[in-house]
C-alpha atoms as a PDB file:
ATOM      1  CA  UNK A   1      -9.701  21.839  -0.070  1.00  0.00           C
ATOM      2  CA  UNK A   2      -8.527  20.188  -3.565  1.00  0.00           C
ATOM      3  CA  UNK A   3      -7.009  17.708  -3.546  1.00  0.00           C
ATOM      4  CA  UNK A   4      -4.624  15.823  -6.380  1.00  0.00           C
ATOM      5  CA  UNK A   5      -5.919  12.542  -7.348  1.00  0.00           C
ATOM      6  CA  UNK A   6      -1.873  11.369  -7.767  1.00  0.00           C
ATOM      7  CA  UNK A   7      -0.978  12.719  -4.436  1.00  0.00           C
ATOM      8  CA  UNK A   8      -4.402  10.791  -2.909  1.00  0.00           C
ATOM      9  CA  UNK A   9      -3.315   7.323  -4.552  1.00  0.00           C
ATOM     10  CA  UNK A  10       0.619   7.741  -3.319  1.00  0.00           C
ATOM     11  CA  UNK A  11      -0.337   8.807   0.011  1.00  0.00           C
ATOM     12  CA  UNK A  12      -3.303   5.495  -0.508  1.00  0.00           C
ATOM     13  CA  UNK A  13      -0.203   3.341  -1.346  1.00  0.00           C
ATOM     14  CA  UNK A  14       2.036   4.818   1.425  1.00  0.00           C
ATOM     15  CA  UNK A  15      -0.198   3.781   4.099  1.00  0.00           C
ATOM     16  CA  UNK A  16      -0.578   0.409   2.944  1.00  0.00           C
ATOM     17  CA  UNK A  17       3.082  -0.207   2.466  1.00  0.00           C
ATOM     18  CA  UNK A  18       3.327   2.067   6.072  1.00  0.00           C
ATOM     19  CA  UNK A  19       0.649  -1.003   7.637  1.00  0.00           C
ATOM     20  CA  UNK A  20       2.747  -3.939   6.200  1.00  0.00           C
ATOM     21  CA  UNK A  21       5.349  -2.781   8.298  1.00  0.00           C
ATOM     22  CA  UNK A  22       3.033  -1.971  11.383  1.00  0.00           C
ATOM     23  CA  UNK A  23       1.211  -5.815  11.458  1.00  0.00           C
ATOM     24  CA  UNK A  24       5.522  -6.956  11.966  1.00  0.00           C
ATOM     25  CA  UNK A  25       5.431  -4.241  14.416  1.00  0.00           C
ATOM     26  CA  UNK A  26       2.467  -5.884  15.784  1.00  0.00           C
ATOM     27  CA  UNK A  27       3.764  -9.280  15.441  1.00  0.00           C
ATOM     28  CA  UNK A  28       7.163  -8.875  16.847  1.00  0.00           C
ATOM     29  CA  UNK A  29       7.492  -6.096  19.530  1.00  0.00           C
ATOM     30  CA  UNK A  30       5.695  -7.536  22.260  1.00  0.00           C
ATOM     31  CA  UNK A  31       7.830 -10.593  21.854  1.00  0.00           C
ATOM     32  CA  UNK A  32      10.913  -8.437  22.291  1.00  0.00           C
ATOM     33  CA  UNK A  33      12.151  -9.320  18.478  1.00  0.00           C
ATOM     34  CA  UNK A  34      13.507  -7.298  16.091  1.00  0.00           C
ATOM     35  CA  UNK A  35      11.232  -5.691  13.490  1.00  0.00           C
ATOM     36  CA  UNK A  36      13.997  -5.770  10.766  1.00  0.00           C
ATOM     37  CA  UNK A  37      15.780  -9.092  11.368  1.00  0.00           C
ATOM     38  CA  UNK A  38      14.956 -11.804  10.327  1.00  0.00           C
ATOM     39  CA  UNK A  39      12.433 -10.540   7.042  1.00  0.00           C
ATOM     40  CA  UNK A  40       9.210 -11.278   6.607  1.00  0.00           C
ATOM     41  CA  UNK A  41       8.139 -15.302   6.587  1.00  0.00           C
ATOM     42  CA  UNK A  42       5.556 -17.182   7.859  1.00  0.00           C
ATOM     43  CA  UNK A  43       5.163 -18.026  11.129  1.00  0.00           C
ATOM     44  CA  UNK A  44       4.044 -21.315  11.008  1.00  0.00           C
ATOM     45  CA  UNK A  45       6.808 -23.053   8.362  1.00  0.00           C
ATOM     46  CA  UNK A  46       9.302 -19.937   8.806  1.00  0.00           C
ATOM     47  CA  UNK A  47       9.609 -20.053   4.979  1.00  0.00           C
ATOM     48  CA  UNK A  48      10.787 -16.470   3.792  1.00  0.00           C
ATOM     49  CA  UNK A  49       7.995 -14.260   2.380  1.00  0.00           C
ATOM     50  CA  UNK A  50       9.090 -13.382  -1.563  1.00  0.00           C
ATOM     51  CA  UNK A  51       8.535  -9.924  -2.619  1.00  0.00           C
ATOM     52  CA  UNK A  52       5.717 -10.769  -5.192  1.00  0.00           C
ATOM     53  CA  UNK A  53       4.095 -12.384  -1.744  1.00  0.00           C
ATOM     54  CA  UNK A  54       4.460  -9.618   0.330  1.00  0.00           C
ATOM     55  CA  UNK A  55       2.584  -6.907  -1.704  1.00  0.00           C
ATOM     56  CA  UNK A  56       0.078  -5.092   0.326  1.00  0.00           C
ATOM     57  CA  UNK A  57      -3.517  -5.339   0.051  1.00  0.00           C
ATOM     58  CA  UNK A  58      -3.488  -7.640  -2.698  1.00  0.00           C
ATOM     59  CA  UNK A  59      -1.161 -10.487  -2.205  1.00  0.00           C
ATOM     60  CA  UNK A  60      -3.388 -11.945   0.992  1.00  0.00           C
ATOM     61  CA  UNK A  61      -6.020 -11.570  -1.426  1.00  0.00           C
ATOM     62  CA  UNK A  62      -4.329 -13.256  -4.415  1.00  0.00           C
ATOM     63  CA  UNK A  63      -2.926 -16.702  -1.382  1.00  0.00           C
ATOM     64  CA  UNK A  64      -6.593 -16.646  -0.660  1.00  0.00           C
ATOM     65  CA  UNK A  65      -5.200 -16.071   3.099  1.00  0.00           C
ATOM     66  CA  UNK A  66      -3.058 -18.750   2.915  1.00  0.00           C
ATOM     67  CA  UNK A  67       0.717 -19.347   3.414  1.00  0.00           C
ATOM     68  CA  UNK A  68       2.289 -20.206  -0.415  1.00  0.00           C
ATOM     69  CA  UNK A  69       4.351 -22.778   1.016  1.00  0.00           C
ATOM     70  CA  UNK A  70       2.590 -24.772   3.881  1.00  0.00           C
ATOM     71  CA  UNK A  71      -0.941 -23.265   3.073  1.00  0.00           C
ATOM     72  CA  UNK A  72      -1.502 -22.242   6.543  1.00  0.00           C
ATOM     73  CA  UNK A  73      -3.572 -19.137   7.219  1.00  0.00           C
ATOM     74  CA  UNK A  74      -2.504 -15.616   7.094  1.00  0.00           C
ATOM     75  CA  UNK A  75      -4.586 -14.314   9.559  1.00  0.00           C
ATOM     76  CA  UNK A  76      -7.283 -11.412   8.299  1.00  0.00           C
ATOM     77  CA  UNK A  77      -5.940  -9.332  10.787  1.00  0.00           C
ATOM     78  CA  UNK A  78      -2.800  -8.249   8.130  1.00  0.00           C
ATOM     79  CA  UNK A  79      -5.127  -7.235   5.775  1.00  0.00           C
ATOM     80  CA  UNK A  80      -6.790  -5.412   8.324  1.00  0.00           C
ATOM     81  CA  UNK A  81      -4.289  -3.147   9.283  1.00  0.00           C
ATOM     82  CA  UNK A  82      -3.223  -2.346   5.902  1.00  0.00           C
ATOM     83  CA  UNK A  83      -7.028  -1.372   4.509  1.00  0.00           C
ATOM     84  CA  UNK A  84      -7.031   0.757   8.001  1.00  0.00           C
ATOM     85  CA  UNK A  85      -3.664   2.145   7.747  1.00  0.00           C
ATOM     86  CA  UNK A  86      -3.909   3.090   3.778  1.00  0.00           C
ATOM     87  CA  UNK A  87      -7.776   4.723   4.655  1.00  0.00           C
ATOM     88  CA  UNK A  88      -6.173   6.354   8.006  1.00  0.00           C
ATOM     89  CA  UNK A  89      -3.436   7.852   5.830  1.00  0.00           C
ATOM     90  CA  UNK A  90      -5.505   8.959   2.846  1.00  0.00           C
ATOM     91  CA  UNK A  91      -8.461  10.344   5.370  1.00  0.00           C
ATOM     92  CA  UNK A  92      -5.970  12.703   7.210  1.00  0.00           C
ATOM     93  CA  UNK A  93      -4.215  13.784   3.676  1.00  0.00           C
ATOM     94  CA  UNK A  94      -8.093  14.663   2.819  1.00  0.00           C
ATOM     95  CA  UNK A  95      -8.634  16.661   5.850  1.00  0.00           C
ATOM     96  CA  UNK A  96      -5.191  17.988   5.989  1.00  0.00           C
ATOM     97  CA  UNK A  97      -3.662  18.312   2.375  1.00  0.00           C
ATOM     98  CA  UNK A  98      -0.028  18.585   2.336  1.00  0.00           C
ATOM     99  CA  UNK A  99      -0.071  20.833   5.381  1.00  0.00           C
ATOM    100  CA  UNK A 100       3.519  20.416   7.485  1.00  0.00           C
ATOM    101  CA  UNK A 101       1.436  19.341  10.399  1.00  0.00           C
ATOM    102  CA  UNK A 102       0.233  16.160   8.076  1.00  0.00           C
ATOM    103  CA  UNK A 103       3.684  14.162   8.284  1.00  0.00           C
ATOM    104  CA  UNK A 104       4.164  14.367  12.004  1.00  0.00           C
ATOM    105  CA  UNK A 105       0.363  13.142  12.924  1.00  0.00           C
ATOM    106  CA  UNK A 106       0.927  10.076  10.213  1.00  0.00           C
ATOM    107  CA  UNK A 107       3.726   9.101  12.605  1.00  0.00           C
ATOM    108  CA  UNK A 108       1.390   9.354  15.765  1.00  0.00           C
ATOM    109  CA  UNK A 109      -1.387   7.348  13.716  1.00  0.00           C
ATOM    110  CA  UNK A 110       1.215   4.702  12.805  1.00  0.00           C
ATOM    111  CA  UNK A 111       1.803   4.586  16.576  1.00  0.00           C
ATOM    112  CA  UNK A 112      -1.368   4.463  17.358  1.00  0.00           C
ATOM    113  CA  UNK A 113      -2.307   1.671  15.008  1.00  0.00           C
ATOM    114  CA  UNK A 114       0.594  -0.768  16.586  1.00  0.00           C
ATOM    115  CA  UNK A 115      -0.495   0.621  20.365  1.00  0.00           C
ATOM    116  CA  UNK A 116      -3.935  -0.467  19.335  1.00  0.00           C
ATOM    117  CA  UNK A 117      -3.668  -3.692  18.110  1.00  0.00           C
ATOM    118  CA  UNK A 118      -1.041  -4.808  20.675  1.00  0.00           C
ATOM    119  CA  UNK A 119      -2.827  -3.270  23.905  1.00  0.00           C
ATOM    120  CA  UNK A 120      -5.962  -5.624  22.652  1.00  0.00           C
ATOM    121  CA  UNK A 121      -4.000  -8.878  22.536  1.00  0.00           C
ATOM    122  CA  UNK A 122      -1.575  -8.884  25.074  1.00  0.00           C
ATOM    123  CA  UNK A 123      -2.905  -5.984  27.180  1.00  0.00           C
ATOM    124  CA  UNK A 124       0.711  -4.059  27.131  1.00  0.00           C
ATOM    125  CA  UNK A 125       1.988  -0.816  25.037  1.00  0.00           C
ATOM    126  CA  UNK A 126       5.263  -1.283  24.015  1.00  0.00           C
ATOM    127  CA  UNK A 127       8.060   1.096  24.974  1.00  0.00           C
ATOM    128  CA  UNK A 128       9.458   1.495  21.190  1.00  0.00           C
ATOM    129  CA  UNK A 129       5.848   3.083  20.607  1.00  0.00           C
ATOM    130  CA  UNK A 130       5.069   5.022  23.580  1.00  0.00           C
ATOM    131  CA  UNK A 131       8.434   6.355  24.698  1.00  0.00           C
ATOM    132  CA  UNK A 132       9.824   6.319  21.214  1.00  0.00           C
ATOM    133  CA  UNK A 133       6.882   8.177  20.301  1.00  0.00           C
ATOM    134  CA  UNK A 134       7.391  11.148  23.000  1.00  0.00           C
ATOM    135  CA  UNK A 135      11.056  11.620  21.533  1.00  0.00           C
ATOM    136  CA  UNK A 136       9.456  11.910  18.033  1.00  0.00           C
ATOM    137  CA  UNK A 137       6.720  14.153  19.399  1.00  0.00           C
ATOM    138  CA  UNK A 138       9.261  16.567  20.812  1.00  0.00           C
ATOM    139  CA  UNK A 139      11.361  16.788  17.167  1.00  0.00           C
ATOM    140  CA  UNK A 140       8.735  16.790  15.591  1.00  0.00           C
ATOM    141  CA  UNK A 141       7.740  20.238  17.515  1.00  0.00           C
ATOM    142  CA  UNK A 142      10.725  21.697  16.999  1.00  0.00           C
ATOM    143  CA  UNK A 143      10.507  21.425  13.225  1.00  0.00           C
ATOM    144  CA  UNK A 144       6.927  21.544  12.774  1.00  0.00           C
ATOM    145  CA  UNK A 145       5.766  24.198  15.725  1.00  0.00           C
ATOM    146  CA  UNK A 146       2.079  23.705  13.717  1.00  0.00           C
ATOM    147  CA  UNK A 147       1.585  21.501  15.812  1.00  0.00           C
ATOM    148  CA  UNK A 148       0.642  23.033  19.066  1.00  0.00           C
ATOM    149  CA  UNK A 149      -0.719  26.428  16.597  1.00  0.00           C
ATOM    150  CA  UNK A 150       2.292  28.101  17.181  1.00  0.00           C
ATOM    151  CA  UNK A 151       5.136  29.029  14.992  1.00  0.00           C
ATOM    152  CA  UNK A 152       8.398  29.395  16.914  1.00  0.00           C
ATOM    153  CA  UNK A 153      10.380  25.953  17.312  1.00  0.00           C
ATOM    154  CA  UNK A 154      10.842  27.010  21.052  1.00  0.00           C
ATOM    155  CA  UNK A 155       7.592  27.429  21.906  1.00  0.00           C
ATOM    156  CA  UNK A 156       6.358  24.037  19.932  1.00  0.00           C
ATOM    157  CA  UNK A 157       9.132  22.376  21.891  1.00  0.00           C
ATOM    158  CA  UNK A 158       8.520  23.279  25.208  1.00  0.00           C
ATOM    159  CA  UNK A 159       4.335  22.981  24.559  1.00  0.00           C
ATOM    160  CA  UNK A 160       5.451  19.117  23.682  1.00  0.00           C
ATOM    161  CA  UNK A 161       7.122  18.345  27.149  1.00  0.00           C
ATOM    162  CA  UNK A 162       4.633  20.651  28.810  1.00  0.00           C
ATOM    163  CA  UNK A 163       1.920  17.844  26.695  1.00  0.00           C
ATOM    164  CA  UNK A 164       4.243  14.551  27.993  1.00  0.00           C
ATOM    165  CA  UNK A 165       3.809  16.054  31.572  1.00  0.00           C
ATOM    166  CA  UNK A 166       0.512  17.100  31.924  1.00  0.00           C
ATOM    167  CA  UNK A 167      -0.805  14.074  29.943  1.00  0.00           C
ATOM    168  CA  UNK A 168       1.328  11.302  31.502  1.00  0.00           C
ATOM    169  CA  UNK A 169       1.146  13.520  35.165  1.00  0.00           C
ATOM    170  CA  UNK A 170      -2.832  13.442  35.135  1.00  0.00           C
ATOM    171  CA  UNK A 171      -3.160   9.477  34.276  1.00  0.00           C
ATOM    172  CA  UNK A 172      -0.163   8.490  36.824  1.00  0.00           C
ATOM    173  CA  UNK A 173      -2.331  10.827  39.390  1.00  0.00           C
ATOM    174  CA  UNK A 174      -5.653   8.982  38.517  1.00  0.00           C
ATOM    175  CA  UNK A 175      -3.727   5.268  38.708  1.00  0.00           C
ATOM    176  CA  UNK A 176      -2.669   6.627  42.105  1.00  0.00           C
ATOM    177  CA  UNK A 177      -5.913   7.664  43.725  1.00  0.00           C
ATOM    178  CA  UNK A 178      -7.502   4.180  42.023  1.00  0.00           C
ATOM    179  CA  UNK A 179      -4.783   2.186  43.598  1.00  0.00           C
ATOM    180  CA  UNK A 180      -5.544   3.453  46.910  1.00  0.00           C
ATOM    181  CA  UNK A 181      -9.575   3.561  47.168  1.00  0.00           C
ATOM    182  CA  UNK A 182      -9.481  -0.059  45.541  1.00  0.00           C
ATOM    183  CA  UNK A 183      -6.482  -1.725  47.066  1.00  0.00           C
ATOM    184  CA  UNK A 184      -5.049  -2.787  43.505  1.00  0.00           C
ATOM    185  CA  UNK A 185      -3.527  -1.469  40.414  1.00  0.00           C
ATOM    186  CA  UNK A 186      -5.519   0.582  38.286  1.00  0.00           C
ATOM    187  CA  UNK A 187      -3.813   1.539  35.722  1.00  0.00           C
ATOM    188  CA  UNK A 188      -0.982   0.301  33.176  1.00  0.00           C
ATOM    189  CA  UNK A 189       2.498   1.958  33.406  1.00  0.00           C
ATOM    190  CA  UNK A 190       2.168   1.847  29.163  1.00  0.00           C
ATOM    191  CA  UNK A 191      -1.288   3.921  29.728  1.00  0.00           C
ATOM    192  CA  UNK A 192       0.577   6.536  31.686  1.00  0.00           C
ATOM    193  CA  UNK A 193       3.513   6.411  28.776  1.00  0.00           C
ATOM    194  CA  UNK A 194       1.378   6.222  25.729  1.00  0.00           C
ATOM    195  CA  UNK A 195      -0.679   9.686  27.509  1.00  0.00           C
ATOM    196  CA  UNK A 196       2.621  11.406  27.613  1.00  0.00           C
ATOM    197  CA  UNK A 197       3.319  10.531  23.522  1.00  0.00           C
ATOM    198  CA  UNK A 198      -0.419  11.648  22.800  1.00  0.00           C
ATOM    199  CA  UNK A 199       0.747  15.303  25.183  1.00  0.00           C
ATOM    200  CA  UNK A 200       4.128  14.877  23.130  1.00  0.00           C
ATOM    201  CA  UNK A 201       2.393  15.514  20.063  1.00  0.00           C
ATOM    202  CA  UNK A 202      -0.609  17.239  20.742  1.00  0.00           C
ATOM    203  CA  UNK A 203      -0.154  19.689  23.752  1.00  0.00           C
ATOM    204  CA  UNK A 204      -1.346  19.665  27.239  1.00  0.00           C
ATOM    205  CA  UNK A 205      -4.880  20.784  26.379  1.00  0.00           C
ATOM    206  CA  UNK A 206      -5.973  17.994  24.119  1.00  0.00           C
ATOM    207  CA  UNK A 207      -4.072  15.624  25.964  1.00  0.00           C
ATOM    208  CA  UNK A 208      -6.251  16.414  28.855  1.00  0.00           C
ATOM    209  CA  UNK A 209      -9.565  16.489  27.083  1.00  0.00           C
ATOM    210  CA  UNK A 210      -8.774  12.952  25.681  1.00  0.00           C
ATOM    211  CA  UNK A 211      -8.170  12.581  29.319  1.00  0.00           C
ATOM    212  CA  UNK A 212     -11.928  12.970  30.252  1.00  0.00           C
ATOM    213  CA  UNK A 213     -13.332  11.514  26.659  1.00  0.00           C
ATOM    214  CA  UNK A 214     -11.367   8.212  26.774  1.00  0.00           C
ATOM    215  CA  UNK A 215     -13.106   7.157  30.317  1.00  0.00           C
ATOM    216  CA  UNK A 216     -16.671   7.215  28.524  1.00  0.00           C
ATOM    217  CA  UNK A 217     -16.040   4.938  25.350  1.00  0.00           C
ATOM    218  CA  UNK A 218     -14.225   2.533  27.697  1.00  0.00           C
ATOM    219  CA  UNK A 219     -16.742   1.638  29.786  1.00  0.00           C
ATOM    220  CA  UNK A 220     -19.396   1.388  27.017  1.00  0.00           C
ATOM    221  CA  UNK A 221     -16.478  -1.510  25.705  1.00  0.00           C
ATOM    222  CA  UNK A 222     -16.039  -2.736  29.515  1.00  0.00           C
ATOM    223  CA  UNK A 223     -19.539  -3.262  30.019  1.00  0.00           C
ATOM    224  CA  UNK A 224     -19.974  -5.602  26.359  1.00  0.00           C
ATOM    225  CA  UNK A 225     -16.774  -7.495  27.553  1.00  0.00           C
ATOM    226  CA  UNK A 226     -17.784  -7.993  30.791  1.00  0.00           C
ATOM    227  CA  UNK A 227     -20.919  -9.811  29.566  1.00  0.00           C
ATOM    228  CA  UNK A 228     -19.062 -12.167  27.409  1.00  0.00           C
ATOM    229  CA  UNK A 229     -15.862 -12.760  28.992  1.00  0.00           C
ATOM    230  CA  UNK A 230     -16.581 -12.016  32.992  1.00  0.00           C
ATOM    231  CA  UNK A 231     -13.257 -10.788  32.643  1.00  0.00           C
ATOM    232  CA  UNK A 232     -13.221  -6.814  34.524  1.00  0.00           C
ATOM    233  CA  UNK A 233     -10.182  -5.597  33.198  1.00  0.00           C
ATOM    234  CA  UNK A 234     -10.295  -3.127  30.609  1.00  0.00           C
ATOM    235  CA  UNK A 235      -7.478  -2.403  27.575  1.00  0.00           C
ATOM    236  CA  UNK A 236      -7.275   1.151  28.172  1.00  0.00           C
ATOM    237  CA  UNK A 237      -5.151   2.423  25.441  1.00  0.00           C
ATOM    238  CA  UNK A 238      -7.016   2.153  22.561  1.00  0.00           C
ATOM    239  CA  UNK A 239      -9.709   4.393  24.468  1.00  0.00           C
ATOM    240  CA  UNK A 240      -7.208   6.966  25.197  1.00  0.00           C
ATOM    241  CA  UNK A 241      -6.074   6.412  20.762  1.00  0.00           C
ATOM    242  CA  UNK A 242      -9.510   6.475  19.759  1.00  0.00           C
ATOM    243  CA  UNK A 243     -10.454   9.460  21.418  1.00  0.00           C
ATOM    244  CA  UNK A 244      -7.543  11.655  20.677  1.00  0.00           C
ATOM    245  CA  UNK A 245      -8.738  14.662  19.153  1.00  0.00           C
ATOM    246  CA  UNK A 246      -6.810  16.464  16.003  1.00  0.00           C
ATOM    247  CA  UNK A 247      -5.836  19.844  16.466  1.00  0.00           C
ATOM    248  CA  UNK A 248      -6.885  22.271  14.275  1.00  0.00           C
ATOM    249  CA  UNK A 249      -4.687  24.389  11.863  1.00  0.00           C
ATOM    250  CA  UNK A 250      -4.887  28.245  11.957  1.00  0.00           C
END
């Protein structure tokens, strides 16, 4: 596929700008806090973040990781998600082009992303991303049927809530059978959610072969963690993120 250099380096800049947002998402939502109010400022000194400070990509670069005002450090982690988010972004416009099916799954990455980076620190998955992202799953299969490689908004629609319940249905049903052969809980409510946003968007099919994938790269992760923290309990979210196949276009 050819692509344009211009649309490459807007759809580049897009994710970038799209990760500065996501590392407040990251910051904020499992604190319960709005991710519009207050703006961006530093954490440590709460000193508003000016514009010229708050570029993407380059302006972490530019403070040498530091805050302007009370030279604390900006942790790498920002700069992380933006390089991710801006490569994410111009990786699927490569494989993708400006195909109608390209918009909706830059939503579910975004989702992803925050899912991610949360599920690893605090070992939750917000409800704004998983629930939230069901809702935009299912409008997003009305208007762009693509999606589940059909072309009638009907049929993407009901494939989408056919995805939520077969995805979130077959993780809930696993959790169950865990909690009952090992006396404790298995598995996450924001697992079972975040499965029914991945069926939301993706169909029961590939929600169900992520399903069986996402088991395999966990416990590969488990087992490395295990050595060096003792600690059992696995983040199982970004396994079920990771492993999320794309469907292909017709």
């Amino acid at each position: 596929m050819e692509l344009d250099p211009l649309v490459g380096t807007f759809i580049f800049i897009l994710g970038a700008i799209t990760g500065s947002f996501l590392n407040v998402c990251i910051v904020r939502l499992p604190h319960e806090k709005s991710v519009v109010f207050p703006g961006s400022h530093c954490v440590a000194c709460r000193t508003p973040i000016q514009w010229f400070d708050n570029i993407p990509l380059i302006s972490w670069l530019i403070l040498g990781g530091r805050c302007r005002s009370c030279k604390e450090c900006i942790s790498f982690r920002y700069w992380c998600v933006e390089l991710l988010t801006a490569l994410a972004f111009f990786f699927f416009y490569w494989h993708y082009g400006l195909h109608a099916v390209l918009w909706p799954y830059l939503i579910m990455l975004s989702g992803f992303i925050v899912a991610t980076f949360v599920d690893f620190e605090h070992r939750i998955i917000p409800d704004e991303v998983s629930l939230g992202g069901m809702v935009v799953g299912v409008i997003c299969s009305l208007f762009v049927p693509q999606l589940h490689n059909v072309y009638s908004p009907f049929l993407g629609v009901g494939y989408s809530f056919l995805g939520i319940l077969v995805g979130g249905g077959t993780i809930y049903l696993m959790g169950m059978i865990g909690d009952f052969v090992f006396k404790k809980e298995t598995m996450g409510g924001g697992d079972v959610k975040l499965m029914g946003m991945i069926g939301a968007f993706m169909g029961w099919k590939l929600a169900l072969l992520t399903f069986f994938l996402a088991p395999f790269f966990g416990a590969i992760f488990g087992i490395i963690e295990k050595i060096r923290t003792k600690d059992s309990t696995i983040a199982y979210g970004p396994f079920l993120k990771t492993k999320s196949p794309i469907m292909p276009i017709k």
